[in-house]
N, C-alpha and C. Protein backbone atom coordinates (compact mmCIF):
# COMPACT_ATOMS: atom_id res chain seq x y z
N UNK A 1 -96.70 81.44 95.67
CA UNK A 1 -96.49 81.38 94.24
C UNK A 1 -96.14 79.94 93.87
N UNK A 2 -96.82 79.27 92.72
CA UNK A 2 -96.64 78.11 92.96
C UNK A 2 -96.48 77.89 90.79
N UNK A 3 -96.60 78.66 90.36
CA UNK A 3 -96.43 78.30 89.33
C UNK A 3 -95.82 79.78 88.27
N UNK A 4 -94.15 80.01 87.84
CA UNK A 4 -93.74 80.71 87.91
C UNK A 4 -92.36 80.18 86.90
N UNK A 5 -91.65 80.98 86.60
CA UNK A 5 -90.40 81.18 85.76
C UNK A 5 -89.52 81.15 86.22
N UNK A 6 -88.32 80.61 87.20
CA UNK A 6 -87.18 81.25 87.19
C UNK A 6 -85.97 81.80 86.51
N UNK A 7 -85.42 83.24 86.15
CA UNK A 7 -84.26 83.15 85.14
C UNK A 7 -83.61 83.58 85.99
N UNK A 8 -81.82 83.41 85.33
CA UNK A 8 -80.81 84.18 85.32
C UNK A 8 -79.92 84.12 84.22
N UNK A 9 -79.91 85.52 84.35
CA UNK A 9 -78.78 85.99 82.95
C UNK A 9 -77.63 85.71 83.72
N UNK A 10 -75.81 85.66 82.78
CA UNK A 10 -74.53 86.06 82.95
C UNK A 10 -74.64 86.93 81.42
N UNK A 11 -73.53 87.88 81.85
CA UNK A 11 -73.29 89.06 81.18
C UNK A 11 -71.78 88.56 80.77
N UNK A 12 -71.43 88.90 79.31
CA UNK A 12 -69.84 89.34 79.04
C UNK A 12 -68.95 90.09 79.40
N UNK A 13 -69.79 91.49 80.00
CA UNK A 13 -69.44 92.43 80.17
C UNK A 13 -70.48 93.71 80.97
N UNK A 14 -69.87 95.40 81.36
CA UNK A 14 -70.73 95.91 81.98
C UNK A 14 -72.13 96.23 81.06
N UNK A 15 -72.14 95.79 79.97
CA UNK A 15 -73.45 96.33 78.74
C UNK A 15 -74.25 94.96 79.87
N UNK A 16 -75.69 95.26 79.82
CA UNK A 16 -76.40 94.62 80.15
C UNK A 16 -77.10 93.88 78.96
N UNK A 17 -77.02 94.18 78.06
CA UNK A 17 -77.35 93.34 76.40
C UNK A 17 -76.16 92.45 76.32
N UNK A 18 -75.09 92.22 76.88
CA UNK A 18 -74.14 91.02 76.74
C UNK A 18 -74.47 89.71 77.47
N UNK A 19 -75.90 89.59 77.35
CA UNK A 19 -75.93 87.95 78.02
C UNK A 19 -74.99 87.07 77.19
N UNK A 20 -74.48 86.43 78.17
CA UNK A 20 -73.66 84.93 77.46
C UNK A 20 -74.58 83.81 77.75
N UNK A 21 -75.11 83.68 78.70
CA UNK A 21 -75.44 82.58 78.95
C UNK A 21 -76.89 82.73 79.35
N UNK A 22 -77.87 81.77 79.52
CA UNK A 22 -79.20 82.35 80.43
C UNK A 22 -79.59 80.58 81.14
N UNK A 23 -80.24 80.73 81.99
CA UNK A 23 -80.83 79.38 83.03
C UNK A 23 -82.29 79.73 82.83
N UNK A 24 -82.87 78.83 82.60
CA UNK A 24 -84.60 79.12 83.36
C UNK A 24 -85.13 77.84 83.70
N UNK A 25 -85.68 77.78 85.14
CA UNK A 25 -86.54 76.33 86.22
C UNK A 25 -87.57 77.02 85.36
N UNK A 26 -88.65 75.77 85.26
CA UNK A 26 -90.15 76.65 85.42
C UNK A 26 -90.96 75.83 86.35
N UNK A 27 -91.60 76.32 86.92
CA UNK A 27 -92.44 76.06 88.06
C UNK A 27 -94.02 76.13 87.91
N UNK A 28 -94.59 74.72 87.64
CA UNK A 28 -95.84 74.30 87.97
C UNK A 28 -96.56 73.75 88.63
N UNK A 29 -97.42 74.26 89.64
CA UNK A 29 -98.29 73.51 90.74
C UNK A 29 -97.17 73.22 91.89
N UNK A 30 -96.00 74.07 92.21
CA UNK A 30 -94.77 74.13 93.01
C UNK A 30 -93.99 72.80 93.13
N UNK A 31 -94.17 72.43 91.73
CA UNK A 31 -92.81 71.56 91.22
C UNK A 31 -92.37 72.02 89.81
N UNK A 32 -91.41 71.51 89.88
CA UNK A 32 -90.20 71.59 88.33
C UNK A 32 -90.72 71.34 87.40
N UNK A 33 -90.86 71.54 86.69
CA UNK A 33 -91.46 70.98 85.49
C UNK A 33 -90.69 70.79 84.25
N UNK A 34 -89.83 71.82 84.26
CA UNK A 34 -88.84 72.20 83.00
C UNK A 34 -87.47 72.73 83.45
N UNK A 35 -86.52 72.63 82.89
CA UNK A 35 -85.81 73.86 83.08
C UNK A 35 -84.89 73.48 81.85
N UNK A 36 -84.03 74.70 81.01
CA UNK A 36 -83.05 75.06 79.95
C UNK A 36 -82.03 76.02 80.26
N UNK A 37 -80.84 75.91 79.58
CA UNK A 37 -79.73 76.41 79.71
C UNK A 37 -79.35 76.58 78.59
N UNK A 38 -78.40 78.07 78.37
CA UNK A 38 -77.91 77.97 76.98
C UNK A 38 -77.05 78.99 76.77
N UNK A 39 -75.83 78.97 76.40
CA UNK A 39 -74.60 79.71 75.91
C UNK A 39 -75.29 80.83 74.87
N UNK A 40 -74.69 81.86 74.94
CA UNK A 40 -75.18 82.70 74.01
C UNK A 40 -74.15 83.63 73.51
N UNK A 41 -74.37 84.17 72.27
CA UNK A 41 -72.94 84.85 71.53
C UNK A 41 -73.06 86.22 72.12
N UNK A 42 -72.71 86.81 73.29
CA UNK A 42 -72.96 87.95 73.27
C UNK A 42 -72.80 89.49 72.64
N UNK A 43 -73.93 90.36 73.22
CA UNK A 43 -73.44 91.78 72.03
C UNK A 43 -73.83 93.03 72.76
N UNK A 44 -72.94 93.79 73.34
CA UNK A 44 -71.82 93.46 72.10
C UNK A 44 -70.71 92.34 72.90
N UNK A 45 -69.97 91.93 71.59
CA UNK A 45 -69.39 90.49 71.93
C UNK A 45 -68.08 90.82 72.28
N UNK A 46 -67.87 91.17 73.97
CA UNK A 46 -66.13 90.89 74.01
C UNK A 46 -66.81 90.70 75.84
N UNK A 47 -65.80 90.16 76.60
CA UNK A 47 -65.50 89.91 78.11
C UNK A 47 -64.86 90.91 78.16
N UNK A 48 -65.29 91.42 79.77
CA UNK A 48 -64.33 92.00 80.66
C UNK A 48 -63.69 90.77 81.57
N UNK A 49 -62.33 91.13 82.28
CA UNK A 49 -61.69 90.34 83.12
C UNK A 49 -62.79 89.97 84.05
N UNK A 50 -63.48 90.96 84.71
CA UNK A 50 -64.25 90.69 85.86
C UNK A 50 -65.03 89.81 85.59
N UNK A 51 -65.89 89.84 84.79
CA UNK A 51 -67.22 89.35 84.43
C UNK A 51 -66.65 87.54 83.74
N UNK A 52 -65.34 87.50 83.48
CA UNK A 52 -64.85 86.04 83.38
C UNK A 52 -64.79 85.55 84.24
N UNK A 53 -63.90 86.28 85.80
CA UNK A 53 -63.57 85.82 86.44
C UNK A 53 -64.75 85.16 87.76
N UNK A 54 -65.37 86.19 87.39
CA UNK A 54 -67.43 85.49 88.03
C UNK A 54 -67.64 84.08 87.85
N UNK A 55 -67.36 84.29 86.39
CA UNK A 55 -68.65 82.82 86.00
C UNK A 55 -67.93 82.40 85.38
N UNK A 56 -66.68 82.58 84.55
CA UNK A 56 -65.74 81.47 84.06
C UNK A 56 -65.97 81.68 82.34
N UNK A 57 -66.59 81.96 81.87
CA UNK A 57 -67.02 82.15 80.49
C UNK A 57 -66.33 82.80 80.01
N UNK A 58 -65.70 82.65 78.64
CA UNK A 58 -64.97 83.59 77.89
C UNK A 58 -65.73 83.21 76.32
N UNK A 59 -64.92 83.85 75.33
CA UNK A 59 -65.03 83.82 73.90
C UNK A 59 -64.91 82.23 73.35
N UNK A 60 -63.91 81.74 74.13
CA UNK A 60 -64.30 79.98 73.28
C UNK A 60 -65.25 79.58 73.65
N UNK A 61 -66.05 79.63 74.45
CA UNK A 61 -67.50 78.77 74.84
C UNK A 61 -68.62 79.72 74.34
N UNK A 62 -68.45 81.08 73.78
CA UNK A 62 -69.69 81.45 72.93
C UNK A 62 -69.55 81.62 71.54
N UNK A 63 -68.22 81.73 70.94
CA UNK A 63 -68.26 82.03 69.92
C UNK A 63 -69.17 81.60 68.78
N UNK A 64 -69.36 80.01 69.35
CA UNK A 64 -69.88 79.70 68.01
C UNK A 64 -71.48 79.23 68.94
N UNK A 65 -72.10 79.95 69.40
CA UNK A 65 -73.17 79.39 70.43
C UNK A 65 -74.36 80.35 69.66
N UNK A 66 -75.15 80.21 69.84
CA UNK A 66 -76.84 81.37 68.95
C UNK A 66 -76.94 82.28 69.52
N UNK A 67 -77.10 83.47 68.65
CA UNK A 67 -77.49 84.44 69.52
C UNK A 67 -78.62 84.72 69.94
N UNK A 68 -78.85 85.74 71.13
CA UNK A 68 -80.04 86.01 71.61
C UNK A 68 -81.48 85.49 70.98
N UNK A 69 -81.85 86.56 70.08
CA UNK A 69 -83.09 86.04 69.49
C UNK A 69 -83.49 84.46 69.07
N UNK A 70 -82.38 83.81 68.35
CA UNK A 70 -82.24 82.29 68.23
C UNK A 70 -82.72 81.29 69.62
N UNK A 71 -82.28 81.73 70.53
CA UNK A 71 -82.02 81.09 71.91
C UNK A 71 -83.60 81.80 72.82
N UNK A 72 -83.74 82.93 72.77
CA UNK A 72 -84.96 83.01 73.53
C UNK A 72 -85.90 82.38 72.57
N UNK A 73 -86.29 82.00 71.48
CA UNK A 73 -87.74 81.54 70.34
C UNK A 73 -87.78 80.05 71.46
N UNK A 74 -87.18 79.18 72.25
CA UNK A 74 -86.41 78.30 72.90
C UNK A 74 -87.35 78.44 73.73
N UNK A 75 -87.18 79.70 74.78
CA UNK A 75 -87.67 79.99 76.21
C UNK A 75 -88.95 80.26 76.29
N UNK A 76 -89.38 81.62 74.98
CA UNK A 76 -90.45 81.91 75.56
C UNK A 76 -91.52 81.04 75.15
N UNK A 77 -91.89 79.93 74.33
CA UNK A 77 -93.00 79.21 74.81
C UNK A 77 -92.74 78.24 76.23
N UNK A 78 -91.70 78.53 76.95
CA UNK A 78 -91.59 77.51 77.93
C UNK A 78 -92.38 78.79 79.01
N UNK A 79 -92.24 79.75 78.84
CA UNK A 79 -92.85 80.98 79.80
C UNK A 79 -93.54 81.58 80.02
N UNK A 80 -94.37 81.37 78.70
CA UNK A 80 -95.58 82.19 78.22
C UNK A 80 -97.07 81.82 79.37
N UNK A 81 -97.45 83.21 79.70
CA UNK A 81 -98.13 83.30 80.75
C UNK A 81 -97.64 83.31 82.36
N UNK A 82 -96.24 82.81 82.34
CA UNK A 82 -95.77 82.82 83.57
C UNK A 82 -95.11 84.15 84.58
N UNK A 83 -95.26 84.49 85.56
CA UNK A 83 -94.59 85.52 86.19
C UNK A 83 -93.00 85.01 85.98
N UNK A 84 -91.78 85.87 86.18
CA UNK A 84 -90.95 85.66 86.05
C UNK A 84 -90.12 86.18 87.23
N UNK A 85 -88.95 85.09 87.49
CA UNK A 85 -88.68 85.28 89.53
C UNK A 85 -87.39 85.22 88.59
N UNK A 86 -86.38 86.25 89.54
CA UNK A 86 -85.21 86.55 89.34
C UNK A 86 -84.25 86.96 91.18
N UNK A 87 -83.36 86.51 91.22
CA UNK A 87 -82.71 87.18 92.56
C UNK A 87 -81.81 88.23 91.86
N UNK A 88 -82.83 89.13 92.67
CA UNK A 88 -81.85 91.14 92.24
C UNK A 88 -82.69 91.16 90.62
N UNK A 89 -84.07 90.90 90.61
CA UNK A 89 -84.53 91.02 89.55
C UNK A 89 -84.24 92.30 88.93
N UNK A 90 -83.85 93.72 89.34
CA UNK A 90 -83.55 94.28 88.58
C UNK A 90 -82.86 94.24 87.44
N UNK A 91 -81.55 94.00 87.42
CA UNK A 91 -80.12 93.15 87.04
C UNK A 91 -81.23 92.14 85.62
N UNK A 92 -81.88 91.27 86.00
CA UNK A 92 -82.11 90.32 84.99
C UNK A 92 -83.04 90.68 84.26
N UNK A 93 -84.19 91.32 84.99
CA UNK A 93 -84.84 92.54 83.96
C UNK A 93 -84.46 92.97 83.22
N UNK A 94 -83.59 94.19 83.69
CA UNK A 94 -82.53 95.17 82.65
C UNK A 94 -81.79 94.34 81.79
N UNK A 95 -81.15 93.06 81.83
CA UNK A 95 -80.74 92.46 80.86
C UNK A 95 -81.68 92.33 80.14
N UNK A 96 -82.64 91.44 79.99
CA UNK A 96 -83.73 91.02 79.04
C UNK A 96 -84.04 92.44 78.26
N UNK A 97 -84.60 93.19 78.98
CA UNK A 97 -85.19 94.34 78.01
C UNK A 97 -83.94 94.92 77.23
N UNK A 98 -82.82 95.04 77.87
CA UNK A 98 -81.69 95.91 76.64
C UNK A 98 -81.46 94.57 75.77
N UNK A 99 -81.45 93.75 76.06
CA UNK A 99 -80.74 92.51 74.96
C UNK A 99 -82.01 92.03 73.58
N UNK A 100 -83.23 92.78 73.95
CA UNK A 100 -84.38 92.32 73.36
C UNK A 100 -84.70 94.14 72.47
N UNK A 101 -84.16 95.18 73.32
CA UNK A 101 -83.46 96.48 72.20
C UNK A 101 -82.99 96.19 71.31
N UNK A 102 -81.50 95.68 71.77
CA UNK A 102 -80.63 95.71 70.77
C UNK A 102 -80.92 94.87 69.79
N UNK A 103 -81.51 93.57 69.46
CA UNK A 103 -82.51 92.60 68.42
C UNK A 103 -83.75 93.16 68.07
N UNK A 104 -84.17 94.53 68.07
CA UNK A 104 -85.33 95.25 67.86
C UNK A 104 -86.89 93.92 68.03
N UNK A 105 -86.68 93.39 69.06
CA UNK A 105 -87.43 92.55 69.73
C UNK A 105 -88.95 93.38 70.73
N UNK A 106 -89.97 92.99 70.62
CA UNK A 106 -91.10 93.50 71.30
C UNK A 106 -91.22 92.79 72.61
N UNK A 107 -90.73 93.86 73.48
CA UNK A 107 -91.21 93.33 74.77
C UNK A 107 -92.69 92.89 75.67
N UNK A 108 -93.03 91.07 75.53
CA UNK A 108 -94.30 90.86 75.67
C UNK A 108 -94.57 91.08 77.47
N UNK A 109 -94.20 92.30 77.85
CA UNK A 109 -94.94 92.40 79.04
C UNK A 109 -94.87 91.65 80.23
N UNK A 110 -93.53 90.99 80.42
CA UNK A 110 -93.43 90.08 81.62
C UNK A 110 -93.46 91.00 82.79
N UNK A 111 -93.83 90.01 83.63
CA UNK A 111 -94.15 90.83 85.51
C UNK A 111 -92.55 90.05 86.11
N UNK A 112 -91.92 90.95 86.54
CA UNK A 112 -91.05 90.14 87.77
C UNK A 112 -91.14 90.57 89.12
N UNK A 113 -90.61 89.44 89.81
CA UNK A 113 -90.46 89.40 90.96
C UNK A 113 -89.21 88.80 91.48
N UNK A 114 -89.12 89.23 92.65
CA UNK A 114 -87.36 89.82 93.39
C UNK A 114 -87.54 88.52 94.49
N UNK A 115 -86.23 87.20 94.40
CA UNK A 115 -86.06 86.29 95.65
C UNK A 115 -85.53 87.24 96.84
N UNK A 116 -84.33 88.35 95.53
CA UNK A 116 -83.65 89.07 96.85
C UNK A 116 -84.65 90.08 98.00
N UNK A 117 -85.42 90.90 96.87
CA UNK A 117 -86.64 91.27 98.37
C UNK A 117 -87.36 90.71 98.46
N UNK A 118 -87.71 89.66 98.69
CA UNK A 118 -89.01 88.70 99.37
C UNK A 118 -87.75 88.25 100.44
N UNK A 119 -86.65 88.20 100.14
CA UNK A 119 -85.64 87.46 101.24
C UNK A 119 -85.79 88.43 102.39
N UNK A 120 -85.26 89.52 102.21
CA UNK A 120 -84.98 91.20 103.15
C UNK A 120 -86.17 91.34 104.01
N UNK A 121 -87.47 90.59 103.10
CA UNK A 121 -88.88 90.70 103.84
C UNK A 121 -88.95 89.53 104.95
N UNK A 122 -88.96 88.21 104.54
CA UNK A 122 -88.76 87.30 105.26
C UNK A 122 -88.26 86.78 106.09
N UNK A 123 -86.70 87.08 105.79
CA UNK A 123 -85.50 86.60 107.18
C UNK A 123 -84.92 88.00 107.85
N UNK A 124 -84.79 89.42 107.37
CA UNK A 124 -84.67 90.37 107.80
C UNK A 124 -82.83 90.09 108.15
N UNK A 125 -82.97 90.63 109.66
CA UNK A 125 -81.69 90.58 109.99
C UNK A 125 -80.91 89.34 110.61
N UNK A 126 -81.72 88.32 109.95
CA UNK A 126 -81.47 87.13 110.47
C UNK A 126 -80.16 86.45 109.68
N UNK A 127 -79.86 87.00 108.96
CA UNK A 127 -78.58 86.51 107.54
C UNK A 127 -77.72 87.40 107.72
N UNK A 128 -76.65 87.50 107.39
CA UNK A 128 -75.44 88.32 107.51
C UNK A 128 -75.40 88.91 106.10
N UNK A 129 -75.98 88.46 105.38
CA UNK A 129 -76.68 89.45 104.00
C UNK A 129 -77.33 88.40 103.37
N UNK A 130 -77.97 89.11 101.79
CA UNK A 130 -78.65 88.27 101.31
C UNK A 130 -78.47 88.10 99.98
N UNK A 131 -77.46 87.51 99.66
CA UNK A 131 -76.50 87.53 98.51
C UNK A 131 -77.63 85.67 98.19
N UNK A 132 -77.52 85.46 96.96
CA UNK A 132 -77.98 83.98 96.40
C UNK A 132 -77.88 82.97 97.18
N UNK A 133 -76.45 82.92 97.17
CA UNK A 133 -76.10 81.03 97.98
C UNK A 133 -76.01 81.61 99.60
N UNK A 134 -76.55 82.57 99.94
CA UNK A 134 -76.56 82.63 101.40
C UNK A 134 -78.28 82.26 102.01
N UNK A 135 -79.30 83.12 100.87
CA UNK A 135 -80.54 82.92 100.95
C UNK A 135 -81.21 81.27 100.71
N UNK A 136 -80.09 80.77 99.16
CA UNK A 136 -80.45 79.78 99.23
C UNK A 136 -80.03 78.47 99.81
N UNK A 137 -79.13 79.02 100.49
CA UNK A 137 -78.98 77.75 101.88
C UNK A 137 -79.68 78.07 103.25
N UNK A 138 -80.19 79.49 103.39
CA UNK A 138 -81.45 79.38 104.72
C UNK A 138 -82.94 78.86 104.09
N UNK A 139 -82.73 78.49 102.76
CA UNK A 139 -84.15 77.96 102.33
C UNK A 139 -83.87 76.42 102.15
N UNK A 140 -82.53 75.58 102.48
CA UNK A 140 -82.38 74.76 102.64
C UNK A 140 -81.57 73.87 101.17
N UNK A 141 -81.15 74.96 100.12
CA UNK A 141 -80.99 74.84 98.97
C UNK A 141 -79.42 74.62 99.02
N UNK A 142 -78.80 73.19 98.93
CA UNK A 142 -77.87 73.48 98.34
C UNK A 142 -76.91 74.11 96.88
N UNK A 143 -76.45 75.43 97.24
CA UNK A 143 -75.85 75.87 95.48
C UNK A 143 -74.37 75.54 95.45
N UNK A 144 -74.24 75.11 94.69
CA UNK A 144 -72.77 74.10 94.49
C UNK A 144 -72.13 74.93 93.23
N UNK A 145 -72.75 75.51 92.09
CA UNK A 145 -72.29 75.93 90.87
C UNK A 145 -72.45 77.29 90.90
N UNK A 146 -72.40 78.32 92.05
CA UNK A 146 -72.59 79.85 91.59
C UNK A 146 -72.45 80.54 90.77
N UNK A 147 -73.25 81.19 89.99
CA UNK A 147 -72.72 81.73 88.58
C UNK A 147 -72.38 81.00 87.34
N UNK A 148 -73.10 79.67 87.69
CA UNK A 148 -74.17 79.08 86.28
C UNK A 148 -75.30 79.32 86.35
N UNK A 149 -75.69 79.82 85.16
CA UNK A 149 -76.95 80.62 85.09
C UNK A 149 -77.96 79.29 85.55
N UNK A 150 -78.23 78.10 84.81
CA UNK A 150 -78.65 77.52 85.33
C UNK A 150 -79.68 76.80 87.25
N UNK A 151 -77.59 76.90 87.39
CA UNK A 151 -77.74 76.47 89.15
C UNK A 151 -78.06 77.83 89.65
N UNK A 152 -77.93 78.91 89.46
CA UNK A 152 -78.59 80.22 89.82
C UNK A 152 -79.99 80.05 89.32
N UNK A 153 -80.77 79.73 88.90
CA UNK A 153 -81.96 79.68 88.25
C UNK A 153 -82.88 78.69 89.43
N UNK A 154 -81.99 77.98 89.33
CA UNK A 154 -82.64 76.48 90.43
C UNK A 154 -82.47 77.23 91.46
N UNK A 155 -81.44 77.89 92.24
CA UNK A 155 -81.20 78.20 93.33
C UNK A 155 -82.83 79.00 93.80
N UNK A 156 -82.82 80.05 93.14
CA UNK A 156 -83.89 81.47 92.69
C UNK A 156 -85.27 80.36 92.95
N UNK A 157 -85.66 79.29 91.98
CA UNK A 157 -86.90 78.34 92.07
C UNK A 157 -87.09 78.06 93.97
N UNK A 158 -85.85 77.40 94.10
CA UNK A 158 -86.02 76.90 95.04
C UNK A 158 -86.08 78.13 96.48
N UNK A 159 -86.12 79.21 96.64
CA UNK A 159 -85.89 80.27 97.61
C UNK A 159 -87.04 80.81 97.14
N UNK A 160 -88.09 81.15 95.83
CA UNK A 160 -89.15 81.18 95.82
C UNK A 160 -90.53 80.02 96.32
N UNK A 161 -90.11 79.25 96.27
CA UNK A 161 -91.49 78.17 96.33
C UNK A 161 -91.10 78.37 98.11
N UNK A 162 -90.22 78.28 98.39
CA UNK A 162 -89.86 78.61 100.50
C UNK A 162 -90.43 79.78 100.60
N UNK A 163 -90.63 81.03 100.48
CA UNK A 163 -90.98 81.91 101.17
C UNK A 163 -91.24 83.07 100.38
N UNK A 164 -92.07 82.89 99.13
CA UNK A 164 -93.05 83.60 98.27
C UNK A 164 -94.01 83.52 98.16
């Protein structure tokens, strides 16, 4: 796969429509080409403890940030036509489609694909699991910022173009 999307959502909370934040690399001809980051007001809009204590995000860094629909018009011409690579793509799937519900948004049909099973396929029992910054340091990736959507995004690019 050499020309491709990477995202990752962070959530406010257990609603999967509470993105706060989103990352996306994009990947052309298996280099970088692009990548964006962006705070988002989530909804519904409150944190759980947990989901702060992840990624650090609370209510002062979204309050006054765009919401969803504002912030993807942003992404999707950066994506359009592209497959879209997520680690535990389920998780970032299910965000996108409930957060694109709740904005009575038309879902244009993206394809994803999973770093985490292409990993399970590839290194097997060779990892002591296959959590992000474990996969993406056997692909040679240093991740320094876990749980910025961003450096999760890069991480995901870079563990796809290794062994997708």
């Amino acid at each position: 796969m050499r020309d491709f999307a990477a995202i990752d959502f962070e959530t406010a909370n257990g609603c999967r429509s509470s993105v706060c934040s989103v990352g996306v690399v994009v990947v052309r001809g298996g280099e970088v080409a692009d990548s964006f980051y962006s705070l988002i007001q989530p909804e519904p809009n409150y944190y759980t403890w947990f989901c702060q204590r992840v990624h650090g995000l609370g209510p002062a860094d979204t309050d006054s940030a765009d919401v969803f629909p504002v912030v993807w018009e942003q992404i999707a011409p950066r994506i359009e036509g592209l497959p879209l690579v997520a680690h535990n793509a389920p998780f970032d799937e299910g965000c996108l489609r409930a957060v694109m519900q709740v904005y009575q948004m038309d879902w244009p049909d993206y394809r994803f694909y999973c770093t985490c099973r292409a990993s399970r396929r590839h290194f097997g029992r060779m990892l002591p699991n296959h959590q992000l910054h474990t996969v993406a340091s056997a692909c040679g990736f240093c991740l320094e910022n876990h749980h910025n959507a961003l450096a999760d995004a890069e991480a995901c690019a870079a563990i796809a173009l290794k062994i997708m």
